[in-house]
C-alpha atoms as a PDB file:
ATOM      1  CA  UNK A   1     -41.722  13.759 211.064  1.00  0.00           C
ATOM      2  CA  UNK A   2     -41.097  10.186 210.046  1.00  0.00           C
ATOM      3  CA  UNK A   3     -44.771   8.986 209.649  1.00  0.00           C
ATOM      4  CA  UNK A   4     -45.490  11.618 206.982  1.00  0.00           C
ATOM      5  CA  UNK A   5     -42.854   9.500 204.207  1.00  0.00           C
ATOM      6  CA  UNK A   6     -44.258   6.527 205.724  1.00  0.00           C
ATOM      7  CA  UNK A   7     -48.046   7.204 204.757  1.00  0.00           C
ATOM      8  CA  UNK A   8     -47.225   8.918 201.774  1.00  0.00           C
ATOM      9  CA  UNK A   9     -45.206   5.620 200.371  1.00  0.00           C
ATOM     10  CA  UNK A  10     -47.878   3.463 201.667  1.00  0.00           C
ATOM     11  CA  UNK A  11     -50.967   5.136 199.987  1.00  0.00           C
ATOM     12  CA  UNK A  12     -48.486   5.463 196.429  1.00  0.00           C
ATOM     13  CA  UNK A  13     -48.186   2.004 196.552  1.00  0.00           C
ATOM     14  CA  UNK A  14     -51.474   1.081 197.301  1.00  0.00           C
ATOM     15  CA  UNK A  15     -52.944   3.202 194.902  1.00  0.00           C
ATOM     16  CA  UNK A  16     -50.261   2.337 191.852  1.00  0.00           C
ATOM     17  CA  UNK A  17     -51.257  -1.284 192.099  1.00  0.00           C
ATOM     18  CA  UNK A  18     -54.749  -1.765 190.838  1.00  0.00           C
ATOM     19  CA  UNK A  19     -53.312   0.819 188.155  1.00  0.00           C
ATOM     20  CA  UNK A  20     -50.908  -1.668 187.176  1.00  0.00           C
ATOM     21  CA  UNK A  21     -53.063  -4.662 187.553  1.00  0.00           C
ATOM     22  CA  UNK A  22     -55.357  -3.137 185.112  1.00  0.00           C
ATOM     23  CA  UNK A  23     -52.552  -2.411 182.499  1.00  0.00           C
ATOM     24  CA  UNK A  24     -51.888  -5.960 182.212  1.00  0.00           C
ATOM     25  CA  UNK A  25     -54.085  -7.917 179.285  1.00  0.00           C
ATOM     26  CA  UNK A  26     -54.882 -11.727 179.051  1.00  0.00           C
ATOM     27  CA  UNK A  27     -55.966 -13.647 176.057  1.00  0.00           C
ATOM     28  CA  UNK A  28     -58.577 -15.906 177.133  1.00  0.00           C
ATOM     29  CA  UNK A  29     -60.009 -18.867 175.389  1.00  0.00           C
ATOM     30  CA  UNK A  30     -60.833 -22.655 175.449  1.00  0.00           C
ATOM     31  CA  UNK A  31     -59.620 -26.513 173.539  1.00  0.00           C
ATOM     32  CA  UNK A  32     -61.841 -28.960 172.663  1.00  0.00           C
ATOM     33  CA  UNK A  33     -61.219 -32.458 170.814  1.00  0.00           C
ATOM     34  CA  UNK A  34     -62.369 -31.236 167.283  1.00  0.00           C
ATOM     35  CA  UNK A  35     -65.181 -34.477 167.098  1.00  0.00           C
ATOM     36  CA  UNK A  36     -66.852 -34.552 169.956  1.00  0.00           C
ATOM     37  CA  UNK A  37     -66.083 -30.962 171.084  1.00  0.00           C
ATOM     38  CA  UNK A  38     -65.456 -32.053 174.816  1.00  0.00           C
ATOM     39  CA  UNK A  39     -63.311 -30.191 176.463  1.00  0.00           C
ATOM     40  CA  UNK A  40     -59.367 -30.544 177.049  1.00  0.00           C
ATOM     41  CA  UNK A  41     -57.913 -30.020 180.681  1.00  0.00           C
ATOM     42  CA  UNK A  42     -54.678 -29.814 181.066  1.00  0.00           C
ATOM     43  CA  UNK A  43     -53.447 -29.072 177.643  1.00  0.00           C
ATOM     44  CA  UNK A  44     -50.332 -26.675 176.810  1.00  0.00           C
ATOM     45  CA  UNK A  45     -50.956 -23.154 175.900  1.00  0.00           C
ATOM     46  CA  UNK A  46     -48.227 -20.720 175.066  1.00  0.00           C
ATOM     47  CA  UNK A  47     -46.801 -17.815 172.856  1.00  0.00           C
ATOM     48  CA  UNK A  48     -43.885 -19.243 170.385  1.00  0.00           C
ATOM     49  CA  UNK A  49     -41.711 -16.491 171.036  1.00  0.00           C
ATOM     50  CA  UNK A  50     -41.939 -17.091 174.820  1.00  0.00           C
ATOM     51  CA  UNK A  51     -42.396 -20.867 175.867  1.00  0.00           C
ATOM     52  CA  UNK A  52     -41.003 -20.160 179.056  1.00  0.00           C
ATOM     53  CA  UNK A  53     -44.256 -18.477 180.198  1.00  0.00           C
ATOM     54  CA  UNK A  54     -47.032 -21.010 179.130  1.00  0.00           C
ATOM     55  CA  UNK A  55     -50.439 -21.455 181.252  1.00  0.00           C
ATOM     56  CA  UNK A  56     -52.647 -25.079 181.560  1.00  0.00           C
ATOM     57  CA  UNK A  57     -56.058 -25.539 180.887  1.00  0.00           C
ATOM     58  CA  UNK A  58     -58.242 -26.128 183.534  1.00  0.00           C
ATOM     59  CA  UNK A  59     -60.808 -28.764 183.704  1.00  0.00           C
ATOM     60  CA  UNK A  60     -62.884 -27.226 181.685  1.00  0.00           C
ATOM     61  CA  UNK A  61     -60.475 -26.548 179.271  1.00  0.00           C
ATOM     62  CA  UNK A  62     -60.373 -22.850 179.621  1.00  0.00           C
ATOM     63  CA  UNK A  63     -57.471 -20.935 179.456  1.00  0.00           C
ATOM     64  CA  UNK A  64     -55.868 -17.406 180.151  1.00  0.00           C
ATOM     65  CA  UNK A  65     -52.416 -15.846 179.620  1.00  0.00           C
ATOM     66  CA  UNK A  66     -50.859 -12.713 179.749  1.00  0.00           C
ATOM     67  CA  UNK A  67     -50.993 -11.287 176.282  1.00  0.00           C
ATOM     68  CA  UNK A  68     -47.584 -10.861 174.240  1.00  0.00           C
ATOM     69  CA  UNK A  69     -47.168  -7.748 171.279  1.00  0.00           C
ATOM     70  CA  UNK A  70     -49.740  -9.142 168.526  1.00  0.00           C
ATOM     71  CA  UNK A  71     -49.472 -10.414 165.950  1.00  0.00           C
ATOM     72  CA  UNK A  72     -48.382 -13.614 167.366  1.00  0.00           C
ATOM     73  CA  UNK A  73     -47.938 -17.454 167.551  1.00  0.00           C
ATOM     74  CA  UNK A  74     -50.037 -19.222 169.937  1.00  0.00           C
ATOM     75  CA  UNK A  75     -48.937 -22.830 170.295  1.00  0.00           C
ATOM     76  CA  UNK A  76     -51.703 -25.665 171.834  1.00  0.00           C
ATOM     77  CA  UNK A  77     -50.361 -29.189 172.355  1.00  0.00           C
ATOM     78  CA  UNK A  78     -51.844 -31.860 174.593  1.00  0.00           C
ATOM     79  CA  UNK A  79     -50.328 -35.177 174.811  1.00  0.00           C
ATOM     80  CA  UNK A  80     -52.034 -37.838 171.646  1.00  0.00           C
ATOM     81  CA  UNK A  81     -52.949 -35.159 169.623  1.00  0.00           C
ATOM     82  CA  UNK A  82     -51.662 -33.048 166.904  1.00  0.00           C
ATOM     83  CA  UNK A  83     -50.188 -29.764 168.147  1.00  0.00           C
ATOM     84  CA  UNK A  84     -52.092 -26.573 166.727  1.00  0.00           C
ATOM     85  CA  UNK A  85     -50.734 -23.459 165.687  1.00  0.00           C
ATOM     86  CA  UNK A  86     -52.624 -20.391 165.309  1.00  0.00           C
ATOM     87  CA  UNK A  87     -51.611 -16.576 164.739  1.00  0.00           C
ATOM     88  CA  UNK A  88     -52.939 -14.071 167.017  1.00  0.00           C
ATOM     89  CA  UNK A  89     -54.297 -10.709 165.887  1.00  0.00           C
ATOM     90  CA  UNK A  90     -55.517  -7.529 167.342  1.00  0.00           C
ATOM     91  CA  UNK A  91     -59.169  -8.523 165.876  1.00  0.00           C
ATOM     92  CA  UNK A  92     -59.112 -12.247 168.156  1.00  0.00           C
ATOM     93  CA  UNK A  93     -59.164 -10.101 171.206  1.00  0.00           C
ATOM     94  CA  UNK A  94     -63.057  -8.794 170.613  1.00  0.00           C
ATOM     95  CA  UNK A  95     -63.901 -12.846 169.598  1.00  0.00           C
ATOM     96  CA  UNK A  96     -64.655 -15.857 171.640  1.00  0.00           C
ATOM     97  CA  UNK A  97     -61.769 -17.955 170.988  1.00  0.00           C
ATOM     98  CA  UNK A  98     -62.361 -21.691 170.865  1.00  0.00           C
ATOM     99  CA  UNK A  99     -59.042 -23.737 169.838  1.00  0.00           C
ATOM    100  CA  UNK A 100     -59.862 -27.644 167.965  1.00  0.00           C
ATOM    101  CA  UNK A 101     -56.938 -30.143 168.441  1.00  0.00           C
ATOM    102  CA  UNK A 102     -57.426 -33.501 166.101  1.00  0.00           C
ATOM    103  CA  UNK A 103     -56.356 -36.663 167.482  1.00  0.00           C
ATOM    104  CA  UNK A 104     -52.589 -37.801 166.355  1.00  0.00           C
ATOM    105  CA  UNK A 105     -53.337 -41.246 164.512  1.00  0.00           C
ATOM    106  CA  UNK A 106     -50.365 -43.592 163.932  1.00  0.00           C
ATOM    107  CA  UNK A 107     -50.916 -46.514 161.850  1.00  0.00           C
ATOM    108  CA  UNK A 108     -49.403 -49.314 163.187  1.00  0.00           C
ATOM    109  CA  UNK A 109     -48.090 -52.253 161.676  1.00  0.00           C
ATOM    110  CA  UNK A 110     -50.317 -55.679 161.699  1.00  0.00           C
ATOM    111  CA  UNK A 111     -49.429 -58.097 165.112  1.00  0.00           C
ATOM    112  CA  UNK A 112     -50.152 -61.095 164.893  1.00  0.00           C
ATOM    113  CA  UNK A 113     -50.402 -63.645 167.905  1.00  0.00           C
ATOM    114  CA  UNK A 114     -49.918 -67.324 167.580  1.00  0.00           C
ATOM    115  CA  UNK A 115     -49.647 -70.156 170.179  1.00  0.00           C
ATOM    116  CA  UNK A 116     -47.609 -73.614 169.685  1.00  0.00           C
ATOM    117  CA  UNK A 117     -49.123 -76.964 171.139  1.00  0.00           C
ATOM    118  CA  UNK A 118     -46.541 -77.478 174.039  1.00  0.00           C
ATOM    119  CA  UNK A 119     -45.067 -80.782 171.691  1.00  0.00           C
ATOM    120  CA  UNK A 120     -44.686 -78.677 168.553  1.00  0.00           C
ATOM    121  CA  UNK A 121     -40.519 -79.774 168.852  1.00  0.00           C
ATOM    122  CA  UNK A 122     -41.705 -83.213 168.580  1.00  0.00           C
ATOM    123  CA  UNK A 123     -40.748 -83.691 164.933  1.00  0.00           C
ATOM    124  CA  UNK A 124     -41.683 -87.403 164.629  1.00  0.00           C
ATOM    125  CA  UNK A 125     -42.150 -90.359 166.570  1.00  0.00           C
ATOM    126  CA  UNK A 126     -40.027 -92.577 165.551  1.00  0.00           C
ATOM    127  CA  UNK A 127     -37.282 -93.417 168.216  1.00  0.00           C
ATOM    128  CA  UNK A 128     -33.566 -92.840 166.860  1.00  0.00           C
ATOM    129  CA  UNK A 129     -34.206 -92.357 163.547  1.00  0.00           C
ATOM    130  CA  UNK A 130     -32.464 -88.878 161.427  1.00  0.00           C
ATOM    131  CA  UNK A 131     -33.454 -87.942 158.695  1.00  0.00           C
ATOM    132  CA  UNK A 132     -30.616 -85.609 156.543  1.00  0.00           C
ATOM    133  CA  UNK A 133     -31.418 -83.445 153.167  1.00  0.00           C
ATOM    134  CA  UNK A 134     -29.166 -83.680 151.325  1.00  0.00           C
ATOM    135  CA  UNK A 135     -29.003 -79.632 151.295  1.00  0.00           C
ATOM    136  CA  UNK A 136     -27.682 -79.990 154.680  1.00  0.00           C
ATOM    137  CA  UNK A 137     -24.834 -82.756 153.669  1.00  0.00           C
ATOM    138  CA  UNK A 138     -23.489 -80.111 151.201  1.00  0.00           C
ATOM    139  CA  UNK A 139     -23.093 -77.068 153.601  1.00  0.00           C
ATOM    140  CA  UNK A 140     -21.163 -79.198 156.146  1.00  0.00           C
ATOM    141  CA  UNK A 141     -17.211 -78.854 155.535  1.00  0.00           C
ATOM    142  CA  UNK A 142     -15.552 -81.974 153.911  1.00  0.00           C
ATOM    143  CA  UNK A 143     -12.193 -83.811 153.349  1.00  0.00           C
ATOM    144  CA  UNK A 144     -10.230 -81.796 150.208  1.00  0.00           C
ATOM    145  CA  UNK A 145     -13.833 -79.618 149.434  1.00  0.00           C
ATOM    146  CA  UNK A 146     -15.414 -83.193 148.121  1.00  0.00           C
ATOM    147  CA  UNK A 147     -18.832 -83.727 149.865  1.00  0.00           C
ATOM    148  CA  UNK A 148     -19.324 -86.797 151.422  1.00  0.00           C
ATOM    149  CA  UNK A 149     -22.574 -88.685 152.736  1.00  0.00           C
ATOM    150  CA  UNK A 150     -20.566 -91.010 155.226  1.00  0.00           C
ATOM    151  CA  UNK A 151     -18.518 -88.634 156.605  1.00  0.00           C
ATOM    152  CA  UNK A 152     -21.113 -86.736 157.040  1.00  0.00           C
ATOM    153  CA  UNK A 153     -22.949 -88.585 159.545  1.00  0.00           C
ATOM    154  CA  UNK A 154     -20.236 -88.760 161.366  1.00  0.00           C
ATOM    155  CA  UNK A 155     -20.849 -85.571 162.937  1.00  0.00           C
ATOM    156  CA  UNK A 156     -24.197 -86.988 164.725  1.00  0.00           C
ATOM    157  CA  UNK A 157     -24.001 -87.682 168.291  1.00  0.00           C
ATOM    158  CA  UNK A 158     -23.624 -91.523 168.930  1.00  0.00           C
ATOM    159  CA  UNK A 159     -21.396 -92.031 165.643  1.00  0.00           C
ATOM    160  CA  UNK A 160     -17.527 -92.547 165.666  1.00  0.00           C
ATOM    161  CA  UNK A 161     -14.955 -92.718 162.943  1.00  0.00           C
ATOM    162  CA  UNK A 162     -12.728 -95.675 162.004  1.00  0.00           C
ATOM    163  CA  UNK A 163     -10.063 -92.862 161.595  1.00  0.00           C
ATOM    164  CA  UNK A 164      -9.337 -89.160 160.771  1.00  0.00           C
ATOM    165  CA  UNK A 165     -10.819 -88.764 157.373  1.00  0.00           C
ATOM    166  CA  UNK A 166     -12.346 -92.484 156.429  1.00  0.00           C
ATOM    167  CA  UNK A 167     -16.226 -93.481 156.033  1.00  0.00           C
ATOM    168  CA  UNK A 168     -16.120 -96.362 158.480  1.00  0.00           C
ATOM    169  CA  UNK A 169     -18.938 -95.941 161.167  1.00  0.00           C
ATOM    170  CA  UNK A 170     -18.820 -96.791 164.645  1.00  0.00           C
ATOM    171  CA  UNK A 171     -22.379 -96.387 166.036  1.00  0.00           C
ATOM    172  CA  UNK A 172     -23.010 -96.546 169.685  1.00  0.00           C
ATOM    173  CA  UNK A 173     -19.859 -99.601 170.033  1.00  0.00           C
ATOM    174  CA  UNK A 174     -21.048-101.021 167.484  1.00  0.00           C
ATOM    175  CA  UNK A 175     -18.297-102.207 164.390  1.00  0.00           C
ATOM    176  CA  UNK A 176     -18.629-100.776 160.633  1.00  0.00           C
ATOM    177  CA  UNK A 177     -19.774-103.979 159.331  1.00  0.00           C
ATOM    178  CA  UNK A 178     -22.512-104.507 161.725  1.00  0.00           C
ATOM    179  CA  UNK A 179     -24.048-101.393 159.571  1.00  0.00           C
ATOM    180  CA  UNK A 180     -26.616-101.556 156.711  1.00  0.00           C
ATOM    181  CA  UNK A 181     -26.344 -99.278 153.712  1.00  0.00           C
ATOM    182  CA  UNK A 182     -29.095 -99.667 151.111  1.00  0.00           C
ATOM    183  CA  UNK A 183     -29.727 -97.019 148.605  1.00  0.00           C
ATOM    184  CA  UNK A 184     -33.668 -97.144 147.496  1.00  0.00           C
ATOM    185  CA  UNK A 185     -34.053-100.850 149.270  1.00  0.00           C
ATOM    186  CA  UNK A 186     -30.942-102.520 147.591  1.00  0.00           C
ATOM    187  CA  UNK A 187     -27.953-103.077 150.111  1.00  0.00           C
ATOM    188  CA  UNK A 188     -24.410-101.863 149.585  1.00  0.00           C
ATOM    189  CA  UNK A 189     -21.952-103.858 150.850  1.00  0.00           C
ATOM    190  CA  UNK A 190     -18.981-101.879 149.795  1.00  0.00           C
ATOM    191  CA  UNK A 191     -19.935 -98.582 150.256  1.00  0.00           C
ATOM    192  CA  UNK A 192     -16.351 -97.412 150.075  1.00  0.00           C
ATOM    193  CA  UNK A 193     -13.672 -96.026 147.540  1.00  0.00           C
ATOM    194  CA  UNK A 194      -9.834 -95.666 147.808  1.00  0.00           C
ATOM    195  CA  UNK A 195      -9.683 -97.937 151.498  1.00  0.00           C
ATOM    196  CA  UNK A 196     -12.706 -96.089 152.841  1.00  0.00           C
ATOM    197  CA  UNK A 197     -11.819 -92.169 152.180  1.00  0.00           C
ATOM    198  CA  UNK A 198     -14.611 -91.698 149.840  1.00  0.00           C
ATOM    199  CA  UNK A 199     -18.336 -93.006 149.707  1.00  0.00           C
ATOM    200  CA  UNK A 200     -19.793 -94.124 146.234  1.00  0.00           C
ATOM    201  CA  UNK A 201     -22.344 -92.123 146.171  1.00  0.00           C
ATOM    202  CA  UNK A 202     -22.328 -89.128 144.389  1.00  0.00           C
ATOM    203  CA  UNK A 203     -24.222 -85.902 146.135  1.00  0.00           C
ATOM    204  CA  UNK A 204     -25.871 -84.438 143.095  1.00  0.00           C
ATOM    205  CA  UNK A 205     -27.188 -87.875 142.316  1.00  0.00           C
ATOM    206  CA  UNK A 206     -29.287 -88.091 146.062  1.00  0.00           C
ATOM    207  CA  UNK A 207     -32.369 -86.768 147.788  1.00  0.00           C
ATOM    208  CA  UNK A 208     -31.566 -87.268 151.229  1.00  0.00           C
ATOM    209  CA  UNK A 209     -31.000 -90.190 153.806  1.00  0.00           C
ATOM    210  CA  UNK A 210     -32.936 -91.778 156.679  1.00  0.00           C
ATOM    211  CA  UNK A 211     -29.912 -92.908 159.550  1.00  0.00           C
ATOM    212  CA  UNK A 212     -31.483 -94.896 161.877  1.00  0.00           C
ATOM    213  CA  UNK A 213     -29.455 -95.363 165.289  1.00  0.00           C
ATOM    214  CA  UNK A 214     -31.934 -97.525 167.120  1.00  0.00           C
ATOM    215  CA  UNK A 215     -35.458 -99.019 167.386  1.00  0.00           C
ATOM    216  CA  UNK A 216     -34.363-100.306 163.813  1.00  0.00           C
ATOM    217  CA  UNK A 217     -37.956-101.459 162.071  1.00  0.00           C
ATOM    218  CA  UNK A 218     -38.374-104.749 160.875  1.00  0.00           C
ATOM    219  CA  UNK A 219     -38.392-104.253 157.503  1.00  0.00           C
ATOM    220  CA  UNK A 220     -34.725-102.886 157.676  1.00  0.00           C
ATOM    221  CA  UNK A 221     -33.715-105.459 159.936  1.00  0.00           C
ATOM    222  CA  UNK A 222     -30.521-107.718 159.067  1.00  0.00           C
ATOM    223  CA  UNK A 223     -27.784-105.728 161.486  1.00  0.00           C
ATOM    224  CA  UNK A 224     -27.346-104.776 165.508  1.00  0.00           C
ATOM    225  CA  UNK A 225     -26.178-101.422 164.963  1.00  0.00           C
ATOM    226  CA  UNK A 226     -27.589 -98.939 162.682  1.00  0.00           C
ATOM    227  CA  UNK A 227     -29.400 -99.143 159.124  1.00  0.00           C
ATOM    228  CA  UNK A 228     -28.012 -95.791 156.463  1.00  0.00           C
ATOM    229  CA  UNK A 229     -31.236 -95.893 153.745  1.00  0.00           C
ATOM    230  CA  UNK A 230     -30.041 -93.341 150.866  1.00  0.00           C
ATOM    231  CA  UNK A 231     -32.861 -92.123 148.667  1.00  0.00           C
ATOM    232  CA  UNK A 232     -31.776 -91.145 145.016  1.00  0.00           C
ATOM    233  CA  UNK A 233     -33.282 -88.174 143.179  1.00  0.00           C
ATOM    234  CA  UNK A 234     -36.335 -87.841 141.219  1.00  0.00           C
ATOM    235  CA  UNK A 235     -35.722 -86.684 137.549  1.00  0.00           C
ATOM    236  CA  UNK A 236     -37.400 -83.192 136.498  1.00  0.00           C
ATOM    237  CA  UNK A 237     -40.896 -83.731 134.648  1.00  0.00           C
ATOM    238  CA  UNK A 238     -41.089 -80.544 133.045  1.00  0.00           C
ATOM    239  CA  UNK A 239     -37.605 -79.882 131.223  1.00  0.00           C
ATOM    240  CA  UNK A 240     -34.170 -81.148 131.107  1.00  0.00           C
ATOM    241  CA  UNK A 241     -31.635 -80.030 133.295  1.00  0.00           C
ATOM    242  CA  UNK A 242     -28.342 -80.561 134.893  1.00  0.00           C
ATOM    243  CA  UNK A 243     -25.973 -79.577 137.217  1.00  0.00           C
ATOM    244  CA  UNK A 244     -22.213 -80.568 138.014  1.00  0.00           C
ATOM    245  CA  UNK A 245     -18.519 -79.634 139.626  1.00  0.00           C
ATOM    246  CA  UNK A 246     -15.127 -79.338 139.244  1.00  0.00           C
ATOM    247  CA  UNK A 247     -12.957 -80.168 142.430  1.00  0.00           C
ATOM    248  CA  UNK A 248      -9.743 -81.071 143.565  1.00  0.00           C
ATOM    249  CA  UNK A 249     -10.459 -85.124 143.395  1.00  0.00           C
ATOM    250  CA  UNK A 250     -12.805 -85.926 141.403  1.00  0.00           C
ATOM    251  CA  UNK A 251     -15.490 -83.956 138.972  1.00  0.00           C
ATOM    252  CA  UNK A 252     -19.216 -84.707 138.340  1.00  0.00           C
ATOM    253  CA  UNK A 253     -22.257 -84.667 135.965  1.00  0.00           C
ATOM    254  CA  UNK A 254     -25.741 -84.963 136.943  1.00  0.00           C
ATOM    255  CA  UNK A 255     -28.599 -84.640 133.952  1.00  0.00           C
ATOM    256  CA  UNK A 256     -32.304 -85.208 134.897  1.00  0.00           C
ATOM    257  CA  UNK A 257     -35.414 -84.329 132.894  1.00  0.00           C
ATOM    258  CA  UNK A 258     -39.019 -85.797 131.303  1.00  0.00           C
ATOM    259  CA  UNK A 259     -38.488 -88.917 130.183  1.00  0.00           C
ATOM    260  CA  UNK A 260     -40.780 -90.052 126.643  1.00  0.00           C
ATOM    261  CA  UNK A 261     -44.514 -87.803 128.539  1.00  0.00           C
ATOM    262  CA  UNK A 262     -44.454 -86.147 131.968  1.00  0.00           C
ATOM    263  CA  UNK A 263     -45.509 -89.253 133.885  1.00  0.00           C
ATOM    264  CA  UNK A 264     -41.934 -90.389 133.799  1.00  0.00           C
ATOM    265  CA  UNK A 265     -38.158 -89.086 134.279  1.00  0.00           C
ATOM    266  CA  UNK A 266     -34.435 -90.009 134.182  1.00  0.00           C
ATOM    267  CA  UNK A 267     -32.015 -89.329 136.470  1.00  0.00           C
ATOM    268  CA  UNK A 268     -27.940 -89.854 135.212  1.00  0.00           C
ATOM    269  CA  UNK A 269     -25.175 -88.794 137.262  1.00  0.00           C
ATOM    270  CA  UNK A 270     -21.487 -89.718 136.887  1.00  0.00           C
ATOM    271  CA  UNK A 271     -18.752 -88.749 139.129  1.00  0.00           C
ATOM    272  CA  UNK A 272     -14.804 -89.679 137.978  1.00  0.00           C
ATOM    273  CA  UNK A 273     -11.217 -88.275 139.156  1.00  0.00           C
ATOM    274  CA  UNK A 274      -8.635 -87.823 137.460  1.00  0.00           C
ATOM    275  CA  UNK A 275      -5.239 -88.521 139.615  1.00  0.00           C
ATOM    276  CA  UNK A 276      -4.011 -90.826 137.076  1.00  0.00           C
ATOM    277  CA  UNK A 277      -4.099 -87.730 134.618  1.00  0.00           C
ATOM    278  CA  UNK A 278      -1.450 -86.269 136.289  1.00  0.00           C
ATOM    279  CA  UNK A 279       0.767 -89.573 136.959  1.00  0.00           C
ATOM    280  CA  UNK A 280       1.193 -89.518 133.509  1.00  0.00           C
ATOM    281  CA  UNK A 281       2.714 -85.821 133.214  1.00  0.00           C
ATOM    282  CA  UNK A 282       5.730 -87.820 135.923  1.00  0.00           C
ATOM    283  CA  UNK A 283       8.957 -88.470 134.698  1.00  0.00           C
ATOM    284  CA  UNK A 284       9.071 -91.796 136.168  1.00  0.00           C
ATOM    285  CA  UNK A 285       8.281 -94.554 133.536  1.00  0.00           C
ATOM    286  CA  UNK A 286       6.029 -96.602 136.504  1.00  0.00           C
ATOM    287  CA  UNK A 287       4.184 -94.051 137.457  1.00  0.00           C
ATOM    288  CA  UNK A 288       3.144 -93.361 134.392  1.00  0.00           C
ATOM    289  CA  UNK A 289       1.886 -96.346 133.746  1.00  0.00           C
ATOM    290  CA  UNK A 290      -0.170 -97.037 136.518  1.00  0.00           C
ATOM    291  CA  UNK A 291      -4.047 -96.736 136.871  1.00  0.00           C
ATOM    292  CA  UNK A 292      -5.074 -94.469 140.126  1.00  0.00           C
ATOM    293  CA  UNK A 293      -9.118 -93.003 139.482  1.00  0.00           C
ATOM    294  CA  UNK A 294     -12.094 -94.191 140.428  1.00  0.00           C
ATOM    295  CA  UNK A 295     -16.094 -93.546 139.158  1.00  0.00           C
ATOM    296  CA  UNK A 296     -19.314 -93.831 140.107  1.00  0.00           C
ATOM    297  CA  UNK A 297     -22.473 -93.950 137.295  1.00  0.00           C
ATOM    298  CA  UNK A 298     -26.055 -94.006 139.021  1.00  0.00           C
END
């Protein structure tokens, strides 16, 4: 009596599946690159509402997947090109569906490649030589905010200072005056102010400065330890102008421009302080009296 069920469940089941296979609809269809129509394999197909259940092209970029309630979303994406979106109607079922993707284009940004000779550090050739701007002088910290040329070649390797805060040189064991300071080819042999805390030259009044350390060349030669060749400004050809400061020390005045057609120019700059303006606010009769500045005029 138990075989009876048993064949009776067994042919219901047997014949209830190809019913329920047939129930079941697929929307079928194919992507293609939209320029040279080939096909697409292995792009993503699926319904918006239902990502979860999404189907791959094959290699001929045909596709089929279980059909959702129309109208719907059918979403195509495949990796470097733009991902397509396309409603599905009741109508597309009776049609040969063919889906285009375009290519996804990203403009990129010029490169440029550029190779360096393998001596492109190799600035000059001439052995121990420095040469400063005069740009670079001003950015380095000084003594009281002044700006100073001496002291600031002190900071190269190979120099050392007389003392904390003085312009006296000491280049590789050499003594400050075995040391030749010439500004545009004349020498300076007191390059000093106030027992060597300040230099004479004034920074708005300069270009820059050679510092040679060694391998001095002949025309510079005259001392065994280093040669300091200061280069003064050329004046503006084109209009006057002029620059200046106010610090704690001293103050200074620099006025360049066109001098009588625009093959020529001046250059004056003046640089004076003014301690002995305030001996004379002391209460002290000798103080007062006494004469504590110095200036430079170039």
């Amino acid at each position: 009596m138990r075989v009876i069920p048993f064949l009776f469940s067994f042919f219901l089941v047997l014949f209830y599946s190809p019913i329920s296979a047939q129930e079941q609809a697929y929307l079928k269809g194919k992507v293609m690159e939209i320029q040279s129509e080939e096909a697409l394999p292995g792009a993503n197909v699926f319904w918006e509402k239902d990502p979860q259940r999404g189907v791959v092209t094959d290699i001929d970029g045909n596709f089929s997947i279980v059909l959702t309630e129309l109208p719907a979303k059918l979403v195509i994406s495949f990796i470097g090109f733009e991902t397509s979106i396309r409603i599905i109607g009741p109508k597309d079922m009776e049609k040969s569906l063919r889906f285009f993707l375009r290519p996804d284009e990203v403009s990129l940004e010029e490169v440029i490649i550029r190779g360096r000779p393998a001596d492109q550090n190799v600035r000059s050739l001439d052995m121990g030589k420095s040469t400063i701007p005069i740009e670079t002088i001003r950015n380095i910290p000084a003594l009281f905010g002044e700006v100073d040329l001496l002291r600031s070649l002190q900071l190269l390797p190979g120099v050392q200072t007389a003392g904390e805060g003085t312009t006296g040189l000491f280049v590789r064991g050499g003594s400050a005056d075995q040391n030749l300071v010439q500004i545009d080819g004349a020498p300076v042999y007191n390059p000093s102010h106030f027992f060597g805390f300040f230099s004479v030259f004034n920074p708005d009044a300069l270009q820059g400065v050679d510092f040679y350390k060694g391998n001095i060349p002949a025309n510079l030669g005259g001392r065994i330890s280093s040669v300091i060749d200061v280069s003064l400004k050329e004046g503006n050809y084109q209009k006057v102008q002029g620059e200046g400061g106010i610090g704690t020390i001293s103050s200074r005045l620099t006025v360049d421009g066109p001098l009588f057609s625009e093959n020529s120019s001046f250059t004056v700059s003046g640089r004076r302080t003014y301690a002995d303006v305030f001996l004379r606010l002391s209460n002290d009769e000798n103080l007062r009296n006494n004469s504590l500045y110095f200036y430079d005029l170039s």
